[in-house]
PDB file of N, CA and C in Angstrom:
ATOM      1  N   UNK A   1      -8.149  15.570 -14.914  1.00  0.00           N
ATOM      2  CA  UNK A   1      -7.733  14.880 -13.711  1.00  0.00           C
ATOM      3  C   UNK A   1      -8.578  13.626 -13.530  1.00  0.00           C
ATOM      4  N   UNK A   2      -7.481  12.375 -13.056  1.00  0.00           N
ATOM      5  CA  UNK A   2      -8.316  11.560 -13.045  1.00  0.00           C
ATOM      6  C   UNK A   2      -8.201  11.098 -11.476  1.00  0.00           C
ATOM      7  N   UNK A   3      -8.749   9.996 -10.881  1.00  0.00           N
ATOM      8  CA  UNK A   3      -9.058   8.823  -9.455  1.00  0.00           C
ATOM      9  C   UNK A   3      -8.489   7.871 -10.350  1.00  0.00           C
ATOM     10  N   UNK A   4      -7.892   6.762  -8.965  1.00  0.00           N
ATOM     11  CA  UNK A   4      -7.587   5.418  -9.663  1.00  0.00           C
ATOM     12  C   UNK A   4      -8.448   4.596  -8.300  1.00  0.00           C
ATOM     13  N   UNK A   5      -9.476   3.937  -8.393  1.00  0.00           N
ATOM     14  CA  UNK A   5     -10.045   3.099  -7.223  1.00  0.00           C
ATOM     15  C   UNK A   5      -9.929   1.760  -7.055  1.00  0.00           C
ATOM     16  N   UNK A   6     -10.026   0.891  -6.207  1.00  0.00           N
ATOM     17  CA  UNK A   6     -10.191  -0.382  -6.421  1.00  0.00           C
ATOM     18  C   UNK A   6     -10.953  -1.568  -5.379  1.00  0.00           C
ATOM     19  N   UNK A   7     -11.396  -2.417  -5.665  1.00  0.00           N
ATOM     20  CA  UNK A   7     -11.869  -2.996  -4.354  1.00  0.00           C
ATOM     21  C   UNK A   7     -11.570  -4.122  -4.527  1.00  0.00           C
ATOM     22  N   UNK A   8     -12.022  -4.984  -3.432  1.00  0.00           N
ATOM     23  CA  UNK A   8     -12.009  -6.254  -3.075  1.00  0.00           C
ATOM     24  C   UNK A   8     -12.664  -6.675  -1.828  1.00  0.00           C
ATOM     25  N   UNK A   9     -12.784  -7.647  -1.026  1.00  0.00           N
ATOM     26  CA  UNK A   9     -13.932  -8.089  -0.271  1.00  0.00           C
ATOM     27  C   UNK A   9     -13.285  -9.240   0.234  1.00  0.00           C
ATOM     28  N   UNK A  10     -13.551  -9.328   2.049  1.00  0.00           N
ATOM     29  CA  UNK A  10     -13.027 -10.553   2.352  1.00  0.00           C
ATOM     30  C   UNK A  10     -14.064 -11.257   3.345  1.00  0.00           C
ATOM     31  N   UNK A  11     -14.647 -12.526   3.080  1.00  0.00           N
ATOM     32  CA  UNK A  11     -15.344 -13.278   4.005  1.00  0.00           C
ATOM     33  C   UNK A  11     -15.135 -13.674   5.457  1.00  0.00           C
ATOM     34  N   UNK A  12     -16.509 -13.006   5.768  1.00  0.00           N
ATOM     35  CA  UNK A  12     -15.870 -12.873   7.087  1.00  0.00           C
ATOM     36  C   UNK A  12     -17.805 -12.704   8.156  1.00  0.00           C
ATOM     37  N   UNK A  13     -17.137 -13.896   9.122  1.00  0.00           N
ATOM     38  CA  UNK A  13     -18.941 -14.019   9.882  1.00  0.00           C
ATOM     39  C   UNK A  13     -19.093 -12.261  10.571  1.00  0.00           C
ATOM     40  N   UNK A  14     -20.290 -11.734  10.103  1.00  0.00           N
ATOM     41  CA  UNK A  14     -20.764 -10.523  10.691  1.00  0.00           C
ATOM     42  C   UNK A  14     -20.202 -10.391  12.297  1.00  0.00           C
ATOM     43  N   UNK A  15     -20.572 -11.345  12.996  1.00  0.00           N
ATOM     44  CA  UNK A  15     -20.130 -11.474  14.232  1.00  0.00           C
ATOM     45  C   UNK A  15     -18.620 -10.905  14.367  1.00  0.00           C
ATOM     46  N   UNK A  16     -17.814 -11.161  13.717  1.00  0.00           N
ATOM     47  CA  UNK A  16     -16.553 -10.696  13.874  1.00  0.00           C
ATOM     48  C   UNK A  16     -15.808  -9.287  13.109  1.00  0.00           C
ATOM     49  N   UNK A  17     -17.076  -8.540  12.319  1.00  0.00           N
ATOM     50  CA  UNK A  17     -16.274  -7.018  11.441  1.00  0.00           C
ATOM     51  C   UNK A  17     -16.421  -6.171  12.081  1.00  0.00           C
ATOM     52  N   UNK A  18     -17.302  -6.185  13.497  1.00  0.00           N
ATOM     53  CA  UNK A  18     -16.683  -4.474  14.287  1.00  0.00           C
ATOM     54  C   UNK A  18     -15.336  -4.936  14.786  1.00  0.00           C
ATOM     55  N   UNK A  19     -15.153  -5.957  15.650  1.00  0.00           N
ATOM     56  CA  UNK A  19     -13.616  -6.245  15.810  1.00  0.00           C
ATOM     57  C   UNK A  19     -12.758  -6.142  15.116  1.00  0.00           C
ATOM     58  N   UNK A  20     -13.003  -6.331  13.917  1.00  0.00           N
ATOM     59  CA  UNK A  20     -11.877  -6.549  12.692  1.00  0.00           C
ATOM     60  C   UNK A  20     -11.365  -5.514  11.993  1.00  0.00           C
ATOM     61  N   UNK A  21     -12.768  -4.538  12.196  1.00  0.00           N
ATOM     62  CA  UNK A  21     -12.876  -3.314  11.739  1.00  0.00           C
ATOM     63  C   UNK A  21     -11.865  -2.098  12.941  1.00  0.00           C
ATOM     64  N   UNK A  22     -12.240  -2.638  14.257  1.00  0.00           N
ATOM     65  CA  UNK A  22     -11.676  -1.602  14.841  1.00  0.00           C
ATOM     66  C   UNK A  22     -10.139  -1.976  14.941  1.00  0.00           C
ATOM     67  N   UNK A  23      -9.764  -3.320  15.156  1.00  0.00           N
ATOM     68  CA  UNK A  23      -8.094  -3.377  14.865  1.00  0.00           C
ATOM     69  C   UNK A  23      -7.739  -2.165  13.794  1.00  0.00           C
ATOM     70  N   UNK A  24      -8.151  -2.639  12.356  1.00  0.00           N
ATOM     71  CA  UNK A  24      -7.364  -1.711  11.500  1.00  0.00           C
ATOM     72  C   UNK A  24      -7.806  -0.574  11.516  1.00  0.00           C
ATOM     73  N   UNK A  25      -8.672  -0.144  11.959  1.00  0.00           N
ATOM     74  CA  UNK A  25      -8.924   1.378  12.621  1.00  0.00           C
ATOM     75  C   UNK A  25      -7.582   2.222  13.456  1.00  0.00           C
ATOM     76  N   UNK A  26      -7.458   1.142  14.338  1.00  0.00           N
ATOM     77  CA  UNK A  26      -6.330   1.158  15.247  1.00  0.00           C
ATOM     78  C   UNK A  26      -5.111   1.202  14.503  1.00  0.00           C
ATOM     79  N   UNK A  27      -4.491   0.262  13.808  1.00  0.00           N
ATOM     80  CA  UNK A  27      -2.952   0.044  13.162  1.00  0.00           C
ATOM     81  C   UNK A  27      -2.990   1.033  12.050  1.00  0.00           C
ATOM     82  N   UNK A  28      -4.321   1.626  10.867  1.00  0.00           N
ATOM     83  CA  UNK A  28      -3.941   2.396  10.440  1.00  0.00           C
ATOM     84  C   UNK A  28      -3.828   3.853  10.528  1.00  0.00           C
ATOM     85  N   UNK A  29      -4.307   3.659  12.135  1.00  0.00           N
ATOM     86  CA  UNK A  29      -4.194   5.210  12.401  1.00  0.00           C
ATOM     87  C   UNK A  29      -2.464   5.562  12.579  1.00  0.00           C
ATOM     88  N   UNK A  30      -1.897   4.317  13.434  1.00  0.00           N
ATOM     89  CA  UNK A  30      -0.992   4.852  13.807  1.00  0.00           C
ATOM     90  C   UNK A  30       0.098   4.821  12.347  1.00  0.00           C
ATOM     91  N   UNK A  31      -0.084   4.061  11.688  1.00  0.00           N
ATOM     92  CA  UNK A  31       0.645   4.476  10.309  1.00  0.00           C
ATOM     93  C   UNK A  31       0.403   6.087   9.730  1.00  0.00           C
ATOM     94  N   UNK A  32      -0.164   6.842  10.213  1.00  0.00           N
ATOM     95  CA  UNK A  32      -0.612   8.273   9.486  1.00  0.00           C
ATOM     96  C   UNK A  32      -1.597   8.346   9.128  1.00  0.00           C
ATOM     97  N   UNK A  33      -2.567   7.891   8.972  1.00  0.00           N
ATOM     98  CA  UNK A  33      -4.000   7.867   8.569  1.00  0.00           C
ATOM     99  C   UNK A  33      -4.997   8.426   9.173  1.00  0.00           C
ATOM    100  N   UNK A  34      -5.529   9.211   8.952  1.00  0.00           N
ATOM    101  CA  UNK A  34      -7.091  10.347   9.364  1.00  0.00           C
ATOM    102  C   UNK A  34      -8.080   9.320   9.615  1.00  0.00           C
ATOM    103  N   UNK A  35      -8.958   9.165  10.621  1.00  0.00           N
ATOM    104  CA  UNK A  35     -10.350   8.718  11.014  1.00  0.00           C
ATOM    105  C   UNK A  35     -11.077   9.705  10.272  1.00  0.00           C
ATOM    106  N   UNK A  36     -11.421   9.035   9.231  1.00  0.00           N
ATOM    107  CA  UNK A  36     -13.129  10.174   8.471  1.00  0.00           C
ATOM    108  C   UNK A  36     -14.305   9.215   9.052  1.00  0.00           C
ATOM    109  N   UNK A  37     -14.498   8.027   9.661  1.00  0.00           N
ATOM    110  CA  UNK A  37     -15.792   7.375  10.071  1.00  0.00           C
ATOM    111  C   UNK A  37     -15.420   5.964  10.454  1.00  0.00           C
ATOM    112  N   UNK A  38     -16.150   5.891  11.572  1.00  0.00           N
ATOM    113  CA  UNK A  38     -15.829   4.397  12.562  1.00  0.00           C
ATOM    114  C   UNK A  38     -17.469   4.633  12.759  1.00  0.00           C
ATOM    115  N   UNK A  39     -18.346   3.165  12.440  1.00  0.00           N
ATOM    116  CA  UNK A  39     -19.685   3.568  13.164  1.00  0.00           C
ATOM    117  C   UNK A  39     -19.900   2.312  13.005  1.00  0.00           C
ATOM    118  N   UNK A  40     -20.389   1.548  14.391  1.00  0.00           N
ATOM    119  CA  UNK A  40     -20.779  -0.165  13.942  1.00  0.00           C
ATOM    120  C   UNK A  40     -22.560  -0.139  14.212  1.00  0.00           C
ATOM    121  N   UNK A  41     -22.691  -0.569  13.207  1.00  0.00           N
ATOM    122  CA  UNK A  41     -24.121  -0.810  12.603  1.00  0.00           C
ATOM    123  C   UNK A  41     -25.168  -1.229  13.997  1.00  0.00           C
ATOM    124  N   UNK A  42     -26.447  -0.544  13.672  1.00  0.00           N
ATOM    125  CA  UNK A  42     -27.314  -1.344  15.084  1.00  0.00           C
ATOM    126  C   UNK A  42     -27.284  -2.853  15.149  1.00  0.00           C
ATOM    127  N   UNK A  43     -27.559  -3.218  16.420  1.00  0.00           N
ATOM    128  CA  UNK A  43     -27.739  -4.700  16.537  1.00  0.00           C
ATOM    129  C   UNK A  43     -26.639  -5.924  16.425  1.00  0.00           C
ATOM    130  N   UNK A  44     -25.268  -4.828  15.970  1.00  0.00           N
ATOM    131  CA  UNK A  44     -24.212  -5.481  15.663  1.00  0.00           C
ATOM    132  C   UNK A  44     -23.772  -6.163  14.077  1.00  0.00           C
ATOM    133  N   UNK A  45     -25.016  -5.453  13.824  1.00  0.00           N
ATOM    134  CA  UNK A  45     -24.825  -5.960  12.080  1.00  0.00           C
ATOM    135  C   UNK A  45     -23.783  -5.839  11.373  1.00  0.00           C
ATOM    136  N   UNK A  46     -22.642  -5.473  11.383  1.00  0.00           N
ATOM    137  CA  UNK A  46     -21.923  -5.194  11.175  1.00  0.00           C
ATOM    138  C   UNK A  46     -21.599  -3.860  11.477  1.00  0.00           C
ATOM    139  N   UNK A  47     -19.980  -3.153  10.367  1.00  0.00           N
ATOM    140  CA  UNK A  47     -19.797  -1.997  10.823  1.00  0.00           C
ATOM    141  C   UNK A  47     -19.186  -1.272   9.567  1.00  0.00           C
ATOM    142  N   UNK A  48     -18.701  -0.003   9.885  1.00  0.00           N
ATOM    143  CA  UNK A  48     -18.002   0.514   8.630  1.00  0.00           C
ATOM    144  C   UNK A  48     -17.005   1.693   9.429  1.00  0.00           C
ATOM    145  N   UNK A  49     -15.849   1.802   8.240  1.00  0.00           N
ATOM    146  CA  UNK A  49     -14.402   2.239   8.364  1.00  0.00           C
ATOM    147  C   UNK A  49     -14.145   3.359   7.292  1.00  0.00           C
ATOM    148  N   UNK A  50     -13.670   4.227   7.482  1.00  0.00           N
ATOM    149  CA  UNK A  50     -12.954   5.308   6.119  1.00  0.00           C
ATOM    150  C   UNK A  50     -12.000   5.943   6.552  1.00  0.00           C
ATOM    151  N   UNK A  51     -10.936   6.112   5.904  1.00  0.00           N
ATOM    152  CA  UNK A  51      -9.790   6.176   6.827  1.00  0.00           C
ATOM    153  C   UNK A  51      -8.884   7.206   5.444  1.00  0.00           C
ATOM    154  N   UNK A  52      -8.370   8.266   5.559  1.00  0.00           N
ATOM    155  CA  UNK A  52      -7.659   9.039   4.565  1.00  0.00           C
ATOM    156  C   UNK A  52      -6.175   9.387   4.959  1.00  0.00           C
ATOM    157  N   UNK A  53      -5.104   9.372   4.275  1.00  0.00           N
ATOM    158  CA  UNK A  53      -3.893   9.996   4.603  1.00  0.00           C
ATOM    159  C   UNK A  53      -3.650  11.527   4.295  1.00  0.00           C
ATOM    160  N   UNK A  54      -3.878  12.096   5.062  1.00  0.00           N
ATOM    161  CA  UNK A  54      -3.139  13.585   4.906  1.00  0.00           C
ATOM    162  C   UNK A  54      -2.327  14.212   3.747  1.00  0.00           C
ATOM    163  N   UNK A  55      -1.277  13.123   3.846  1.00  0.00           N
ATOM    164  CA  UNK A  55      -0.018  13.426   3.016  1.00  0.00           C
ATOM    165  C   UNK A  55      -0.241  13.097   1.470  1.00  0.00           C
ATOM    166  N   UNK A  56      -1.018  12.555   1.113  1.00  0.00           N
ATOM    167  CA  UNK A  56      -0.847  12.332  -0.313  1.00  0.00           C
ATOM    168  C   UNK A  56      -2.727  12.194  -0.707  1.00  0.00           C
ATOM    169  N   UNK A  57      -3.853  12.234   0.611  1.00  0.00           N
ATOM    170  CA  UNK A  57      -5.272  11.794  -0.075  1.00  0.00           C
ATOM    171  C   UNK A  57      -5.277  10.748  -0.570  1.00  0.00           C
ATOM    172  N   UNK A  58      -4.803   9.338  -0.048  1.00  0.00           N
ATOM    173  CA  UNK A  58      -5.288   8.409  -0.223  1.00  0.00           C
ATOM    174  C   UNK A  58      -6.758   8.063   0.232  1.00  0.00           C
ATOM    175  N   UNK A  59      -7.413   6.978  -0.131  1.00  0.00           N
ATOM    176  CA  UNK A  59      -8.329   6.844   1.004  1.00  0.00           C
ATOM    177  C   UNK A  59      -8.936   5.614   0.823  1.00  0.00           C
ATOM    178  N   UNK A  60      -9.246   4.764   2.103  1.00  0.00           N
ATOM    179  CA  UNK A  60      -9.553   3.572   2.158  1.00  0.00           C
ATOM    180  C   UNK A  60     -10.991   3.445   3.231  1.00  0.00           C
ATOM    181  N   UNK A  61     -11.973   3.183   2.611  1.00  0.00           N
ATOM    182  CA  UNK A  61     -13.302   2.290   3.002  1.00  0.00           C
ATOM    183  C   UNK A  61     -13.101   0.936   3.258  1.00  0.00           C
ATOM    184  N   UNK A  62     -13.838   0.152   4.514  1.00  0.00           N
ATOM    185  CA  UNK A  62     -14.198  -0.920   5.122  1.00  0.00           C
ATOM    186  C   UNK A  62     -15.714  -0.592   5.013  1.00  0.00           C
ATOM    187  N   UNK A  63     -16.304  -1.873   4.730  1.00  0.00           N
ATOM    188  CA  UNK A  63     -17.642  -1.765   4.829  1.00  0.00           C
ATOM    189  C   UNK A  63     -18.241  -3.025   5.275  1.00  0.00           C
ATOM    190  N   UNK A  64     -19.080  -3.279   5.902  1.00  0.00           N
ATOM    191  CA  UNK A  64     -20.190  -4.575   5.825  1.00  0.00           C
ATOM    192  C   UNK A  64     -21.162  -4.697   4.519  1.00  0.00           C
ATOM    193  N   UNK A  65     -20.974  -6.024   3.919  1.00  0.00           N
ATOM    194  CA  UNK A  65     -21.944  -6.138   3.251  1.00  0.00           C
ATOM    195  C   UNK A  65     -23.340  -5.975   3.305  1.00  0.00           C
ATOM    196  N   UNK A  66     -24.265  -5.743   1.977  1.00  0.00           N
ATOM    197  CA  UNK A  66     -25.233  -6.200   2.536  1.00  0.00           C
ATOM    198  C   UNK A  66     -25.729  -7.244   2.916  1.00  0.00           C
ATOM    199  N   UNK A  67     -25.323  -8.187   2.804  1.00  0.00           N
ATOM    200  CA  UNK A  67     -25.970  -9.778   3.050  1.00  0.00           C
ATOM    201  C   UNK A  67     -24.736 -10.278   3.960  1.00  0.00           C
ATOM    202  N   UNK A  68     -24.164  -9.318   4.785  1.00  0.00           N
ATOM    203  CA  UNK A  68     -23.219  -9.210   6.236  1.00  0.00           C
ATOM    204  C   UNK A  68     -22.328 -10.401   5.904  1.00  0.00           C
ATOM    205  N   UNK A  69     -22.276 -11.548   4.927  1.00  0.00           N
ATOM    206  CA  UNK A  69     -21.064 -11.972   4.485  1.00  0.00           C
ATOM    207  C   UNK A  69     -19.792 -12.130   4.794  1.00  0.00           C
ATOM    208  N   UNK A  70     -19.718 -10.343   4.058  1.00  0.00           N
ATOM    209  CA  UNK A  70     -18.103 -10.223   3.984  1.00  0.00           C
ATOM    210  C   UNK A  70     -18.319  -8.365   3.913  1.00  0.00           C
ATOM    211  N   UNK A  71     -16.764  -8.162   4.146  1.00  0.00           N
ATOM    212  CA  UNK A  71     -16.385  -6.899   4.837  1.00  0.00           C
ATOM    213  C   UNK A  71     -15.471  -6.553   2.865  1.00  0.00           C
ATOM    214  N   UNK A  72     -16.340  -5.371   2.663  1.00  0.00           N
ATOM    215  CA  UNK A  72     -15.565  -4.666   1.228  1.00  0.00           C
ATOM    216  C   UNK A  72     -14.477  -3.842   1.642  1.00  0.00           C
ATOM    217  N   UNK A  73     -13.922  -3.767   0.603  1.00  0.00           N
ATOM    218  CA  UNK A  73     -12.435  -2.888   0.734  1.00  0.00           C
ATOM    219  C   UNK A  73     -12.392  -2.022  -0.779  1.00  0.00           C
ATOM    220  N   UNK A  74     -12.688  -1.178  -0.383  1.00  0.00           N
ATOM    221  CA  UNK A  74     -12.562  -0.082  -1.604  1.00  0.00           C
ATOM    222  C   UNK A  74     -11.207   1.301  -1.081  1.00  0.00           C
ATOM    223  N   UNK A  75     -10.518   1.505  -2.271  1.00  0.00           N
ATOM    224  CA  UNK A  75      -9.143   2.345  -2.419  1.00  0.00           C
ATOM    225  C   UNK A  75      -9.645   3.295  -3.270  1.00  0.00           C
ATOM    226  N   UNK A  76      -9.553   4.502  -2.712  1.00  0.00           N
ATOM    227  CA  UNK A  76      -9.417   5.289  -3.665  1.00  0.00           C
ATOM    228  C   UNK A  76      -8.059   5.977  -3.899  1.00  0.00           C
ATOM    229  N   UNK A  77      -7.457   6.835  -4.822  1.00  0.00           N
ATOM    230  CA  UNK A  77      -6.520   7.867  -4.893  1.00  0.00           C
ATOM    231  C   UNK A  77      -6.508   8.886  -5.240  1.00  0.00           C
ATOM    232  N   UNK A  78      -5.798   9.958  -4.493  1.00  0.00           N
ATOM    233  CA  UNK A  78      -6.330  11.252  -5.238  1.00  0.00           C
ATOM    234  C   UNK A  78      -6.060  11.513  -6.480  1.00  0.00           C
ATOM    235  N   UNK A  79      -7.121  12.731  -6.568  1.00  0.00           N
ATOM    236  CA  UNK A  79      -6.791  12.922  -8.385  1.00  0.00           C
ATOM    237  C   UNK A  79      -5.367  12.853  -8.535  1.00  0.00           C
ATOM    238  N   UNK A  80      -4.948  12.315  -9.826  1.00  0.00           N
ATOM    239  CA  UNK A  80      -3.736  12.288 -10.995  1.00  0.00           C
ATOM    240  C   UNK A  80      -3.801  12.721 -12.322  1.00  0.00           C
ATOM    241  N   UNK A  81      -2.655  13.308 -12.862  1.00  0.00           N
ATOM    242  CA  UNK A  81      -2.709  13.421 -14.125  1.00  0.00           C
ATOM    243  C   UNK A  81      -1.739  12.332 -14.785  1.00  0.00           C
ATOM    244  N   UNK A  82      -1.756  11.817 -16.149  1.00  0.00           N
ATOM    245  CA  UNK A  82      -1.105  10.803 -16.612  1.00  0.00           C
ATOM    246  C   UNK A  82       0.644  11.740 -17.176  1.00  0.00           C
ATOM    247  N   UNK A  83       1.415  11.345 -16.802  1.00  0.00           N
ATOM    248  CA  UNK A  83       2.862  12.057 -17.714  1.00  0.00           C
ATOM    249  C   UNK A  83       2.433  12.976 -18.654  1.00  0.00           C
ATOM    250  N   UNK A  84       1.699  12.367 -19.609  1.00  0.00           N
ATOM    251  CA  UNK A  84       1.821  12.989 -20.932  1.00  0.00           C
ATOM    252  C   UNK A  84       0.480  13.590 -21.180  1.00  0.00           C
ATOM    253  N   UNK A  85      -0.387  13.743 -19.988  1.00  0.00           N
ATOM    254  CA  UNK A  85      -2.073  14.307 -20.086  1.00  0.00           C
ATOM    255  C   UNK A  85      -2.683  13.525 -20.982  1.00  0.00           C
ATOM    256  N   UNK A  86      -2.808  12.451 -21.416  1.00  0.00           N
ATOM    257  CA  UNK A  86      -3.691  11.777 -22.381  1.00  0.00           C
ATOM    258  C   UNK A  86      -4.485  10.717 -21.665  1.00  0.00           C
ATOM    259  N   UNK A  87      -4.006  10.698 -20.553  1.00  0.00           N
ATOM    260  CA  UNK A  87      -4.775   9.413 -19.649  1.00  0.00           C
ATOM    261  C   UNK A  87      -6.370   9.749 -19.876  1.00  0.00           C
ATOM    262  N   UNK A  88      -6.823   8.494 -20.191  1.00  0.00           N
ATOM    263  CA  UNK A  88      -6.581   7.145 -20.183  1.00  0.00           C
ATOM    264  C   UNK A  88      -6.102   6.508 -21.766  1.00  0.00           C
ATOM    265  N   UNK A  89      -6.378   7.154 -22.209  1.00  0.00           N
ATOM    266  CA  UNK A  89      -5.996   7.196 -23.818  1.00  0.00           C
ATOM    267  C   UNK A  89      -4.688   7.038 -24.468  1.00  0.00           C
TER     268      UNK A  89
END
């Protein structure tokens, strides 16, 4: 069994990722999505997001950088097997 993950990262002033963070907190809840963690960092340093679907174990992280930058976006998926079991091969 394998995960398929992925990320990406979007620039963005610290000042503005608990806001940004709690919108899609908000819109992807109401799409079906589980709250696993909403917690905005002391001092306002930023914040962080993890958010899972029920129905299939997707799961999506928001994070603050460390150098508060920019806000990461990491995907995970639940385990898979490939058609023919040889994945990745």
């Amino acid at each position: 069994m394998f995960h398929v993950s992925g990320f990406s990262h979007v620039t963005l002033p610290v000042e503005q990722h608990a806001e940004v963070l709690e919108r899609l907190r908000d819109e992807w809840i109401a799409r079906g999505y589980e709250l696993k963690n909403f917690r905005i960092l002391p001092d306002g340093a930023g914040a962080e997001l993890d958010l899972v679907r029920p129905a299939d174990g997707f799961q999506f992280s928001w994070a603050t950088s460390g150098d508060r930058v920019w806000i990461a976006l990491i995907i995970v998926s639940p385990c898979v097997r490939s058609p023919d079991g040889k994945y990745p091969g």
